[in-house]
N, C-alpha and C. Protein backbone atom coordinates (compact mmCIF):
# COMPACT_ATOMS: atom_id res chain seq x y z
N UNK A 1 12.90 28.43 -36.28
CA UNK A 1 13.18 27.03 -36.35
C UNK A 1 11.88 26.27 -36.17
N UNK A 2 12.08 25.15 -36.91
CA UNK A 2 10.32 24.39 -36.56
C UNK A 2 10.65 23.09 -36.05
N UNK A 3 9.64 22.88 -35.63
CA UNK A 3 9.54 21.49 -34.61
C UNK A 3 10.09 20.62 -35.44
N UNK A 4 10.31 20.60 -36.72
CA UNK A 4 10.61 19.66 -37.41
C UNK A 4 12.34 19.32 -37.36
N UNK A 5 13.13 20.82 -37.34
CA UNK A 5 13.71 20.75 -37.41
C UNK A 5 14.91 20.08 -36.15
N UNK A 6 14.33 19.85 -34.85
CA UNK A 6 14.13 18.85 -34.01
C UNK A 6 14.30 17.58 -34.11
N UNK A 7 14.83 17.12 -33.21
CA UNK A 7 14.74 15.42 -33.08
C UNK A 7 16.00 14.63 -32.24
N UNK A 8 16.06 13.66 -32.32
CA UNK A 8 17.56 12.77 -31.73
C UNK A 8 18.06 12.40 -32.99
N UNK A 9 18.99 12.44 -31.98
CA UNK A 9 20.91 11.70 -32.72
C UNK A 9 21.14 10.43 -31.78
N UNK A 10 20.74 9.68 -32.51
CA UNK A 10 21.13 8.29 -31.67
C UNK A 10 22.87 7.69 -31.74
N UNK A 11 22.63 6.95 -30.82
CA UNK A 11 24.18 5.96 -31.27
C UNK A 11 23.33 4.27 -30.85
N UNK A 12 23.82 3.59 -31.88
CA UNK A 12 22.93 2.12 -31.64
C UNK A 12 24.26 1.52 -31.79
N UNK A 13 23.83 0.16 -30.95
CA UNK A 13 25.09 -0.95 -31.67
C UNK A 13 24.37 -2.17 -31.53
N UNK A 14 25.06 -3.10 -31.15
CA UNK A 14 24.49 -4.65 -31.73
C UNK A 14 25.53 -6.04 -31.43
N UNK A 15 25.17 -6.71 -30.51
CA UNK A 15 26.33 -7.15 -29.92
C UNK A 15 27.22 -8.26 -30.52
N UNK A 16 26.28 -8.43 -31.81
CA UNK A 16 26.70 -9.12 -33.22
C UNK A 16 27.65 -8.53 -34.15
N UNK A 17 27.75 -7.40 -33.90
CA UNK A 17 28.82 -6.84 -34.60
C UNK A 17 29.75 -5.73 -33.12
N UNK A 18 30.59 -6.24 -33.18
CA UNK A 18 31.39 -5.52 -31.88
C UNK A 18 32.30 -4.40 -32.56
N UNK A 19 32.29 -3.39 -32.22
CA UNK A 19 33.09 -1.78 -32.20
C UNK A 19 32.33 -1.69 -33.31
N UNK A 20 31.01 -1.63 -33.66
CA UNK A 20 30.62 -1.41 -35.25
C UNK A 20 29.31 -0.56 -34.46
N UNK A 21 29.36 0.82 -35.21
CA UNK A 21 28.19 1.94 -34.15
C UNK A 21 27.42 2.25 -35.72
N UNK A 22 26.22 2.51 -35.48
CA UNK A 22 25.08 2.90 -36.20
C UNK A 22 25.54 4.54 -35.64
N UNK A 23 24.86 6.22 -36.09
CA UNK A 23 24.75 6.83 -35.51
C UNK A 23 23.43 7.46 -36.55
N UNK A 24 22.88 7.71 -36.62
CA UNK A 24 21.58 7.98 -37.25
C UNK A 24 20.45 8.94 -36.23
N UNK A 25 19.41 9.36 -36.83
CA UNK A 25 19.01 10.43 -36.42
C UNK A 25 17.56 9.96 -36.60
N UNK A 26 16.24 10.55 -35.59
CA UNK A 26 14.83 9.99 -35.84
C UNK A 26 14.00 11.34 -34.90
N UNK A 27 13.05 11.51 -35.70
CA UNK A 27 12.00 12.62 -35.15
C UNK A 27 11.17 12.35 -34.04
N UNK A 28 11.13 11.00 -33.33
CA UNK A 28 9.99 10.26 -33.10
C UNK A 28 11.22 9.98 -31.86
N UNK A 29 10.55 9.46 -30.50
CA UNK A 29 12.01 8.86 -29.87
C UNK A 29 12.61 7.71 -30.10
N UNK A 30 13.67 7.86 -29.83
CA UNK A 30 14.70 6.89 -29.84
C UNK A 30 14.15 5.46 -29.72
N UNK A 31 13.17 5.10 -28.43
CA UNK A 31 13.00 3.65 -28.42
C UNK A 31 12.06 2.99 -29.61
N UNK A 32 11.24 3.99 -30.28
CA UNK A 32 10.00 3.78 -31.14
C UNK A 32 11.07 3.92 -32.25
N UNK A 33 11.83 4.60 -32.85
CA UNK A 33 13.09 4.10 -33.78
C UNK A 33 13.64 2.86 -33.48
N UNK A 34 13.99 2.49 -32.35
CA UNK A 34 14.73 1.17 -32.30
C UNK A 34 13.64 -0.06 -32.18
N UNK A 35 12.53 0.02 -31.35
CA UNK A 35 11.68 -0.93 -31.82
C UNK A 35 11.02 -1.39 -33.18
N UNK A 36 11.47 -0.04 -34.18
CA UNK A 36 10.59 -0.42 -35.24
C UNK A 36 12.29 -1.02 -36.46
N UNK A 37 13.52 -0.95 -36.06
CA UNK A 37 14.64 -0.98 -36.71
C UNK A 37 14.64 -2.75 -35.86
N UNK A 38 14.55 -2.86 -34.85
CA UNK A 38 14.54 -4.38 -34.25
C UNK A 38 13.27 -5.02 -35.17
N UNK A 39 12.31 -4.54 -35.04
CA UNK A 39 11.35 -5.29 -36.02
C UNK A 39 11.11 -5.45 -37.53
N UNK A 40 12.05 -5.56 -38.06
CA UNK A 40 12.64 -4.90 -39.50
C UNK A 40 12.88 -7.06 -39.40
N UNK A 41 12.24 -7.16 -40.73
CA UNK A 41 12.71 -8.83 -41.09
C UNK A 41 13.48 -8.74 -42.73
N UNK A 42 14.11 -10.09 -42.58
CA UNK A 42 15.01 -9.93 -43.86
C UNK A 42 16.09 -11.33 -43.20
N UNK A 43 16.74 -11.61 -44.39
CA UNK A 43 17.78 -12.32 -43.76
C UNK A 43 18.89 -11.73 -43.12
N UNK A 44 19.36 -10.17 -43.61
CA UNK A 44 20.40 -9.43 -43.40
C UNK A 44 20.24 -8.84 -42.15
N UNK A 45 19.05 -8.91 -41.34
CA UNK A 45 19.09 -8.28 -39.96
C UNK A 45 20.11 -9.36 -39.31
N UNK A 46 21.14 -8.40 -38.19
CA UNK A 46 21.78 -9.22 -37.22
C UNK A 46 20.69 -9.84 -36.52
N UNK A 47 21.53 -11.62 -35.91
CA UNK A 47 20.71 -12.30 -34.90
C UNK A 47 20.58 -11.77 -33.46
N UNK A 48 20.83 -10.97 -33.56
CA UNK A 48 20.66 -9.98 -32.01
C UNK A 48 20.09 -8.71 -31.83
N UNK A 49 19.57 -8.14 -30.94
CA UNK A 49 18.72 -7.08 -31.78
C UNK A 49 19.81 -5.73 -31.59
N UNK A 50 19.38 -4.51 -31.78
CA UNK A 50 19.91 -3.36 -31.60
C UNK A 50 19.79 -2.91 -30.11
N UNK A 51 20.60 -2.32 -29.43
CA UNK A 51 20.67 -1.23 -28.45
C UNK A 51 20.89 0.12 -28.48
N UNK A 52 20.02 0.73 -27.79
CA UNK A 52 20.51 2.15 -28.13
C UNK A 52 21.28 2.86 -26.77
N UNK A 53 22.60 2.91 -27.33
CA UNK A 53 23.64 3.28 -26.60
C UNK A 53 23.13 4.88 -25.84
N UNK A 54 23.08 5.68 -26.38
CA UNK A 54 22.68 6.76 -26.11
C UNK A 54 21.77 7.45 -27.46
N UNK A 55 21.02 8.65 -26.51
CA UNK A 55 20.50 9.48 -27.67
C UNK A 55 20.33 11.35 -26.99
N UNK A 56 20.41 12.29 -28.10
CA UNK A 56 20.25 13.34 -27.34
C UNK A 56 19.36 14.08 -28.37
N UNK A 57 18.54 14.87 -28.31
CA UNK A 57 17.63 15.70 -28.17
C UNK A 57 18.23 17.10 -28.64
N UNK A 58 18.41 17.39 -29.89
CA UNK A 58 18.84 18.47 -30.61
C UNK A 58 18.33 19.63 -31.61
N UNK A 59 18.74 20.18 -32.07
CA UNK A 59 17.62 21.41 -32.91
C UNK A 59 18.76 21.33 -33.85
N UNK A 60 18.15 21.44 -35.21
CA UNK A 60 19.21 20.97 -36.58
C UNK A 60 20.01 20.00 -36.87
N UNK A 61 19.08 18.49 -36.05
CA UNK A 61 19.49 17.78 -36.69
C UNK A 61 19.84 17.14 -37.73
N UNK A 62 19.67 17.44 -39.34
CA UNK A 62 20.19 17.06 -40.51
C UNK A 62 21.70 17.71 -40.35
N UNK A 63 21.72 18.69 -39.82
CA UNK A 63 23.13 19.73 -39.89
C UNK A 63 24.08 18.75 -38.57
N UNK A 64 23.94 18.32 -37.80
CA UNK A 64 24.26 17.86 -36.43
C UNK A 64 24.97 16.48 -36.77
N UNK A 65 24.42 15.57 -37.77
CA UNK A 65 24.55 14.68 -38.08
C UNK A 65 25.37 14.51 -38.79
N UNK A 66 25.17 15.37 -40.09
CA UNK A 66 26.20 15.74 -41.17
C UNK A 66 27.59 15.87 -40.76
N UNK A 67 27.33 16.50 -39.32
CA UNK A 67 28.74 16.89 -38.99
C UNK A 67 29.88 15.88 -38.71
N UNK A 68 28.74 15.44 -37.41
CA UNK A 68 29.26 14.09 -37.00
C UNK A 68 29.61 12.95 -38.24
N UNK A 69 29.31 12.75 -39.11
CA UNK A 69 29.22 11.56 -40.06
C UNK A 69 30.72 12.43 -40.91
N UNK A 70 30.76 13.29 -41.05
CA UNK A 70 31.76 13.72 -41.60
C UNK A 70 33.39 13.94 -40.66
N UNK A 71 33.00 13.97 -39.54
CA UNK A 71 34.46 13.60 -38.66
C UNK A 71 34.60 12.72 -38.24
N UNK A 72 33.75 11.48 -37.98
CA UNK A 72 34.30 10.17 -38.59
C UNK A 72 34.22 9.21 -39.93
N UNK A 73 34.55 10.03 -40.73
CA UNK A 73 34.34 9.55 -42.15
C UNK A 73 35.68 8.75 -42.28
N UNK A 74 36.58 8.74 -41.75
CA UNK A 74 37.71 7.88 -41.33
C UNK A 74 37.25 6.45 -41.09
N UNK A 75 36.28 6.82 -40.31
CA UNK A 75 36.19 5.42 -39.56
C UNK A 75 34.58 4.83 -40.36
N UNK A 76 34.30 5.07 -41.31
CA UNK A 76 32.79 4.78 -41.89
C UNK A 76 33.23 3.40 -42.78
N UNK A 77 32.31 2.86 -42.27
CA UNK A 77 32.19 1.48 -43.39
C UNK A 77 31.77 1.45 -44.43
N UNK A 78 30.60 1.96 -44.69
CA UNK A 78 30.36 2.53 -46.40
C UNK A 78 29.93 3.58 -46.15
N UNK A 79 30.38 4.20 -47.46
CA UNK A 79 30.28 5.88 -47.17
C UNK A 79 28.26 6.01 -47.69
N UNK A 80 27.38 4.75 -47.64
CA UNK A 80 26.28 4.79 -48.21
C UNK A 80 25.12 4.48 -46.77
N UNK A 81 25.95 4.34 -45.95
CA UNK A 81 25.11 3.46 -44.87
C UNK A 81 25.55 4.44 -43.10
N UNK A 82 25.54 3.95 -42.17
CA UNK A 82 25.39 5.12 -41.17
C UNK A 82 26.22 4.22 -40.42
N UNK A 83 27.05 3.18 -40.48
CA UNK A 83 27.57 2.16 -39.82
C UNK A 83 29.55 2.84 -39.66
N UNK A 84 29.57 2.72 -38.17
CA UNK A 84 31.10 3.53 -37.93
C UNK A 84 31.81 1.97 -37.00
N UNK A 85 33.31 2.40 -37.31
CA UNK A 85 33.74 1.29 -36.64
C UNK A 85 35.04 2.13 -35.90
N UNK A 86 33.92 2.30 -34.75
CA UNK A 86 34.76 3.47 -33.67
C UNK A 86 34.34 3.42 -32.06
N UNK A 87 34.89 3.53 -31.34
CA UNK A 87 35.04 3.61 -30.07
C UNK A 87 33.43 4.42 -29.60
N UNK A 88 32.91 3.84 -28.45
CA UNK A 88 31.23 4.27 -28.05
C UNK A 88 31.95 5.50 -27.16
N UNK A 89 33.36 5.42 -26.76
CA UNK A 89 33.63 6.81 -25.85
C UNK A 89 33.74 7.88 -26.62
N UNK A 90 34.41 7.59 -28.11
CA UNK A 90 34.85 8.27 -29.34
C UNK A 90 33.19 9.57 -29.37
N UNK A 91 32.99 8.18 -29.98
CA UNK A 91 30.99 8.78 -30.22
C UNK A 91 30.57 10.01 -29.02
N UNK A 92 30.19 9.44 -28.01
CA UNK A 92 29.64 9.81 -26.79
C UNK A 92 30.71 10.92 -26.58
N UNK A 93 31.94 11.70 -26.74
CA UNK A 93 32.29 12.55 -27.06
C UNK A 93 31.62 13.75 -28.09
N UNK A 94 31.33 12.97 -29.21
CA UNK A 94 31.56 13.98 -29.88
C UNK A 94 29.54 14.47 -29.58
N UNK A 95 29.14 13.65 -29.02
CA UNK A 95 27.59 13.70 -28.78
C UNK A 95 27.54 15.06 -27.61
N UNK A 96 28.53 15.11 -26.70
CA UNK A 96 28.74 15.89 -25.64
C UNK A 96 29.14 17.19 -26.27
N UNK A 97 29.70 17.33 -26.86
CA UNK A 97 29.99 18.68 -27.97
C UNK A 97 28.91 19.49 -28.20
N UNK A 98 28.09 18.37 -28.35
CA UNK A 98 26.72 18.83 -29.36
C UNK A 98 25.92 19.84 -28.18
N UNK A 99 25.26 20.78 -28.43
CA UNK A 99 24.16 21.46 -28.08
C UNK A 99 23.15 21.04 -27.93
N UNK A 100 22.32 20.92 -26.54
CA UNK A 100 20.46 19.80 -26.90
C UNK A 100 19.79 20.61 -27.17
N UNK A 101 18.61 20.35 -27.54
CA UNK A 101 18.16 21.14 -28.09
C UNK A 101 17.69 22.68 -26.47
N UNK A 102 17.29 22.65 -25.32
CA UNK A 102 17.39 22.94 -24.54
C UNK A 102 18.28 24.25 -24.53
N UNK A 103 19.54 23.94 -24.67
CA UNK A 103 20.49 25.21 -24.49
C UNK A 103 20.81 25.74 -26.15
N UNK A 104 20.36 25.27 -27.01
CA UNK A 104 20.20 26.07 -28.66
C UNK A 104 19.08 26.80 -27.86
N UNK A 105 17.96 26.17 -28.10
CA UNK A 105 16.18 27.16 -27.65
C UNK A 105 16.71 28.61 -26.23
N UNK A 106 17.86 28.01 -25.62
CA UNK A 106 18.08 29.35 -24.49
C UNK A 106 19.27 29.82 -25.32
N UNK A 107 19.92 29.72 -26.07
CA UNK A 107 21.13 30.28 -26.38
C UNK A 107 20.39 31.53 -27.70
N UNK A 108 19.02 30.61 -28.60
CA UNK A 108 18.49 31.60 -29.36
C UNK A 108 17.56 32.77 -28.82
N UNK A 109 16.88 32.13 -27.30
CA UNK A 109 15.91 32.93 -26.83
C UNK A 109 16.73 34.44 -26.19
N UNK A 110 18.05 33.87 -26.26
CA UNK A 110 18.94 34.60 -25.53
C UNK A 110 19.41 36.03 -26.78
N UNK A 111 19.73 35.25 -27.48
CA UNK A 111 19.94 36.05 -29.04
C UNK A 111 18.67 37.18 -29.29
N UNK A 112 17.20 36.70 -29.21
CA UNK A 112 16.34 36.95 -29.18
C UNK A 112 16.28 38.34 -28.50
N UNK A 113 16.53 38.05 -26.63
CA UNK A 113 16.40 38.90 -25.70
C UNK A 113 17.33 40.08 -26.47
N UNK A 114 18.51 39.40 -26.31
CA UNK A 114 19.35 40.34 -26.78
C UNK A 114 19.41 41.85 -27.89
N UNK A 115 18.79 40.98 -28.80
CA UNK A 115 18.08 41.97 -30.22
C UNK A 115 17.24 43.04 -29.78
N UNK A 116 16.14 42.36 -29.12
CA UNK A 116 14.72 43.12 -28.13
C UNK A 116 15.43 44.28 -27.91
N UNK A 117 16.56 44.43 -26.84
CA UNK A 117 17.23 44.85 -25.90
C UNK A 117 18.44 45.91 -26.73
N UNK A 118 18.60 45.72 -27.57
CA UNK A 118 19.74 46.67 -28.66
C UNK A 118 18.46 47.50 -29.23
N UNK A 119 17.68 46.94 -29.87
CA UNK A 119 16.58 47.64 -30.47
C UNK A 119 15.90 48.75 -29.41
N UNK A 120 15.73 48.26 -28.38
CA UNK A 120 15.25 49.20 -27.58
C UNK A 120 15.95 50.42 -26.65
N UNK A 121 17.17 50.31 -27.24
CA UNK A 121 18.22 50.81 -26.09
C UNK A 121 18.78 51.95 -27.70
N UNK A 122 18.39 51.85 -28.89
CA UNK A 122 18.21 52.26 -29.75
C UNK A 122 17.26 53.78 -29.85
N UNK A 123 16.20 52.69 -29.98
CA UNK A 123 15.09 53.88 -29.51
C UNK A 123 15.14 54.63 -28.33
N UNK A 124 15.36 54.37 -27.00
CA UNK A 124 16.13 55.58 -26.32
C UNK A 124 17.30 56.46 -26.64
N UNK A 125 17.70 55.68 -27.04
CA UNK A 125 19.08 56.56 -27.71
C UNK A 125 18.41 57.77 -28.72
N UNK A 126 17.52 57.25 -30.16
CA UNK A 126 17.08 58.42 -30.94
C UNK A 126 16.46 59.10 -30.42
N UNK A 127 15.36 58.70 -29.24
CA UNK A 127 14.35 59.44 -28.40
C UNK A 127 15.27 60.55 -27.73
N UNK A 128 16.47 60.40 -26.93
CA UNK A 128 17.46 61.43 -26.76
C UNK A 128 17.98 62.22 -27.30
N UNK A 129 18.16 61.47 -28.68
CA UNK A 129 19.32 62.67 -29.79
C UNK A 129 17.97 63.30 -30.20
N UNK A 130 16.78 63.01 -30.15
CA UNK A 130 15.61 64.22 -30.58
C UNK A 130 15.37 65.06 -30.06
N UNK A 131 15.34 64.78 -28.45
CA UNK A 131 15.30 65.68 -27.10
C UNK A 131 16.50 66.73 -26.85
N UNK A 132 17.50 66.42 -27.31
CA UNK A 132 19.01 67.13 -27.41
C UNK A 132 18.93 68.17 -28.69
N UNK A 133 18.50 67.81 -29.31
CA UNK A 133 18.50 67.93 -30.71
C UNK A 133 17.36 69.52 -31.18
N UNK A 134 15.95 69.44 -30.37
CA UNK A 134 15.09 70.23 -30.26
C UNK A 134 16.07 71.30 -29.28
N UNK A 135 16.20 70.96 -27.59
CA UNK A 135 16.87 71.70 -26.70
C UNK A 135 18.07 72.51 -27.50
N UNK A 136 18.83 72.31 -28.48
CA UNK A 136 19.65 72.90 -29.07
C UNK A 136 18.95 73.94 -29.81
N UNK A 137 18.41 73.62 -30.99
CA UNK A 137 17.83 74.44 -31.64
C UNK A 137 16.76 75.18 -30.84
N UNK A 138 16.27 75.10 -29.72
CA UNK A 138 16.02 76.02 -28.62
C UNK A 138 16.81 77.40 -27.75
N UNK A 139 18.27 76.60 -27.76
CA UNK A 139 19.11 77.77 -27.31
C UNK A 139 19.85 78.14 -28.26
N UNK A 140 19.42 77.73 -29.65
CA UNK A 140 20.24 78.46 -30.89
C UNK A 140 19.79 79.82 -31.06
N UNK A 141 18.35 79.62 -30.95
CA UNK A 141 17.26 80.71 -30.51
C UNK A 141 16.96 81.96 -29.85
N UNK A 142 17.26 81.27 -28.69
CA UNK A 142 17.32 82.01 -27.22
C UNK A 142 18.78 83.18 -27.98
N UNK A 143 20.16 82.38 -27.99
CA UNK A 143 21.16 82.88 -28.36
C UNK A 143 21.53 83.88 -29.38
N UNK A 144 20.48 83.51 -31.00
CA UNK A 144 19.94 84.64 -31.45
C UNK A 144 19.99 85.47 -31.08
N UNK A 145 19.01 85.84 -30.42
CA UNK A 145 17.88 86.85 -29.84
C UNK A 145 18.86 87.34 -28.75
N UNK A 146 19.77 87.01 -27.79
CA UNK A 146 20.71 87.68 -27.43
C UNK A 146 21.41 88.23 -28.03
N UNK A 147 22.33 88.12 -29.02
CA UNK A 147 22.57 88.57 -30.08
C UNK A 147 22.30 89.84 -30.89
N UNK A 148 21.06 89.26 -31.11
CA UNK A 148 20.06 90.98 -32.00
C UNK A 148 20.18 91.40 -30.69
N UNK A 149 20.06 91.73 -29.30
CA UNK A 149 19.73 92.57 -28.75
C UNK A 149 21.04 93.16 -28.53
N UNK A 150 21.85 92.41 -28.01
CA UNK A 150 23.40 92.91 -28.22
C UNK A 150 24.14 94.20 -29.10
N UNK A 151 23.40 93.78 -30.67
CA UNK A 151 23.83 94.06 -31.51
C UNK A 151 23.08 95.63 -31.47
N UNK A 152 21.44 95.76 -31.24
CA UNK A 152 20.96 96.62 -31.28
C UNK A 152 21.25 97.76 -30.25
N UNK A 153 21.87 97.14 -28.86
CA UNK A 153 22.33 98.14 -27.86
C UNK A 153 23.64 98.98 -28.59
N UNK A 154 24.80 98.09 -29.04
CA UNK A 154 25.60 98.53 -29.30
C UNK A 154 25.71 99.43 -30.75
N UNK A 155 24.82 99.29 -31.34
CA UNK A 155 23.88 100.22 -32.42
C UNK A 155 23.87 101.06 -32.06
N UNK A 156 22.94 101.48 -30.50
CA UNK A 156 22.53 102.53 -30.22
C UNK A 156 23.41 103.58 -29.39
N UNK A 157 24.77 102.77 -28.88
CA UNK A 157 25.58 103.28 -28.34
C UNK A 157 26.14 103.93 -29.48
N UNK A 158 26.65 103.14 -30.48
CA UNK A 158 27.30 103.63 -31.63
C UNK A 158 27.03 104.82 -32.09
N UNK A 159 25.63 105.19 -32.11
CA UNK A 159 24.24 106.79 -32.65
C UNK A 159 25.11 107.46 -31.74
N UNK A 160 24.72 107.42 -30.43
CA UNK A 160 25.07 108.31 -29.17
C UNK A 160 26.51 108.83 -29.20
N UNK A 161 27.10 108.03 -29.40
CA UNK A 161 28.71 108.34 -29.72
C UNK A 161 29.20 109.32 -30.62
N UNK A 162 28.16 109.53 -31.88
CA UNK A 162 28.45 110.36 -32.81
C UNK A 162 27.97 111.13 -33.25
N UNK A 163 27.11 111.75 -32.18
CA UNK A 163 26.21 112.89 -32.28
C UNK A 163 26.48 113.42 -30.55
N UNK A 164 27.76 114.37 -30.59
CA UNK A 164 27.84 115.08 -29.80
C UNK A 164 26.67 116.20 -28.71
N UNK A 165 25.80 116.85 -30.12
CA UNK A 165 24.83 118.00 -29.39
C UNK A 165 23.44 116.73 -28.36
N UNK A 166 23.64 116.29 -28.62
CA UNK A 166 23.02 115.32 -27.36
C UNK A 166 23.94 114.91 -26.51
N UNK A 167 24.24 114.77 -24.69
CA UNK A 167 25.01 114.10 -24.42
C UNK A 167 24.20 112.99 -23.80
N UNK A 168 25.26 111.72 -23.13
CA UNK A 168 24.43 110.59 -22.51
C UNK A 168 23.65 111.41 -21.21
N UNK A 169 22.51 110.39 -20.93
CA UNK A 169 21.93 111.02 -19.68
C UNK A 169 22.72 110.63 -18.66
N UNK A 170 23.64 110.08 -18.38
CA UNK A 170 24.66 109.75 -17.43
C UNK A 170 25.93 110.52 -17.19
N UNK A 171 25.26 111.68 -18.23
CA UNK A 171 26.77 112.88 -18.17
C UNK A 171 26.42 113.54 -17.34
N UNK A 172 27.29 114.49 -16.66
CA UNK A 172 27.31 115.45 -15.79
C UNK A 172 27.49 116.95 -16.38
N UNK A 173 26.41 118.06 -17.03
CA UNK A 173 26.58 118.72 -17.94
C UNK A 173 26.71 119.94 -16.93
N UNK A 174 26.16 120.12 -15.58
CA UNK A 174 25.87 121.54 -14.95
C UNK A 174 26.79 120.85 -13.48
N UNK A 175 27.78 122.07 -12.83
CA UNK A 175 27.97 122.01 -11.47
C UNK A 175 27.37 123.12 -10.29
């Protein structure tokens, strides 16, 4: 995410127009937006200046805004302009919803940790199934080789067995 993508979500109003909310968005703070929106000449500026009701401090604000402007699209005065004719508790609700930018930056750093932390718990994991993995084919080995020897005793028992004029040295041939 880039710094850009940063900024406030204001709520302004104007005591010239009553229940009528601006909600608009600025990279720069809030009061340097409203001082430079109060200093704005024309005949169409209200005779009173702007206030800024609240503002919060968010990460994706074009997306943040969008949202907001779209669940009160009910209440929008022209669908061309940023002007709502809705309740400042209405607003200041749905502002409280929002994520600041603060707990996005810990909720991603968190995401972040998290990844680190699978990834690495990963690599112990293969580092084990390699260590398991060798140790096996170690006592596949070992097991072999028990095996052939197994096989070769009982070989040799097998000889002994069928060649009478030799007996085992464990016989008892003279009393």
């Amino acid at each position: 995410m880039t710094m850009c993508d940063c900024g406030y979500i204001y709520c302004v109003s104007n005591e010239a127009m009553p229940s009528i909310l601006n909600i608009g968005i600025t990279t720069t703070a809030p009061e340097v937006r409203l001082d430079y929106i109060n200093k704005l000449t024309g005949n169409w500026r209200p005779p009173t200046p702007y206030k800024c009701e609240f503002a919060k401090r968010v990460c994706d604000i074009e997306k943040k805004v969008v949202a907001i402007h779209k669940i009160l699209a009910y209440c929008r005065i022209h669908p061309e302009r940023e002007f709502f004719r809705v309740s400042l508790e209405e607003v200041r609700n749905l502002f409280d919803l929002m994520e600041d930018e603060d707990r996005d930056n810990t909720r991603k750093n968190k995401n972040a940790e998290m990844k680190a932390l699978e990834a690495r718990m990963l690599e112990c994991i293969y580092q084990k199934s390699d260590a398991l993995d060798e140790d096996l084919t170690r006592r596949k080995a070992e097991l072999r080789e028990i095996n052939e020897t197994i096989a070769m005793r009982k070989n040799e028992l097998d000889v002994l067995s069928h060649h009478p004029s030799r007996p085992p040295d464990n016989y008892i041939t003279e009393y």
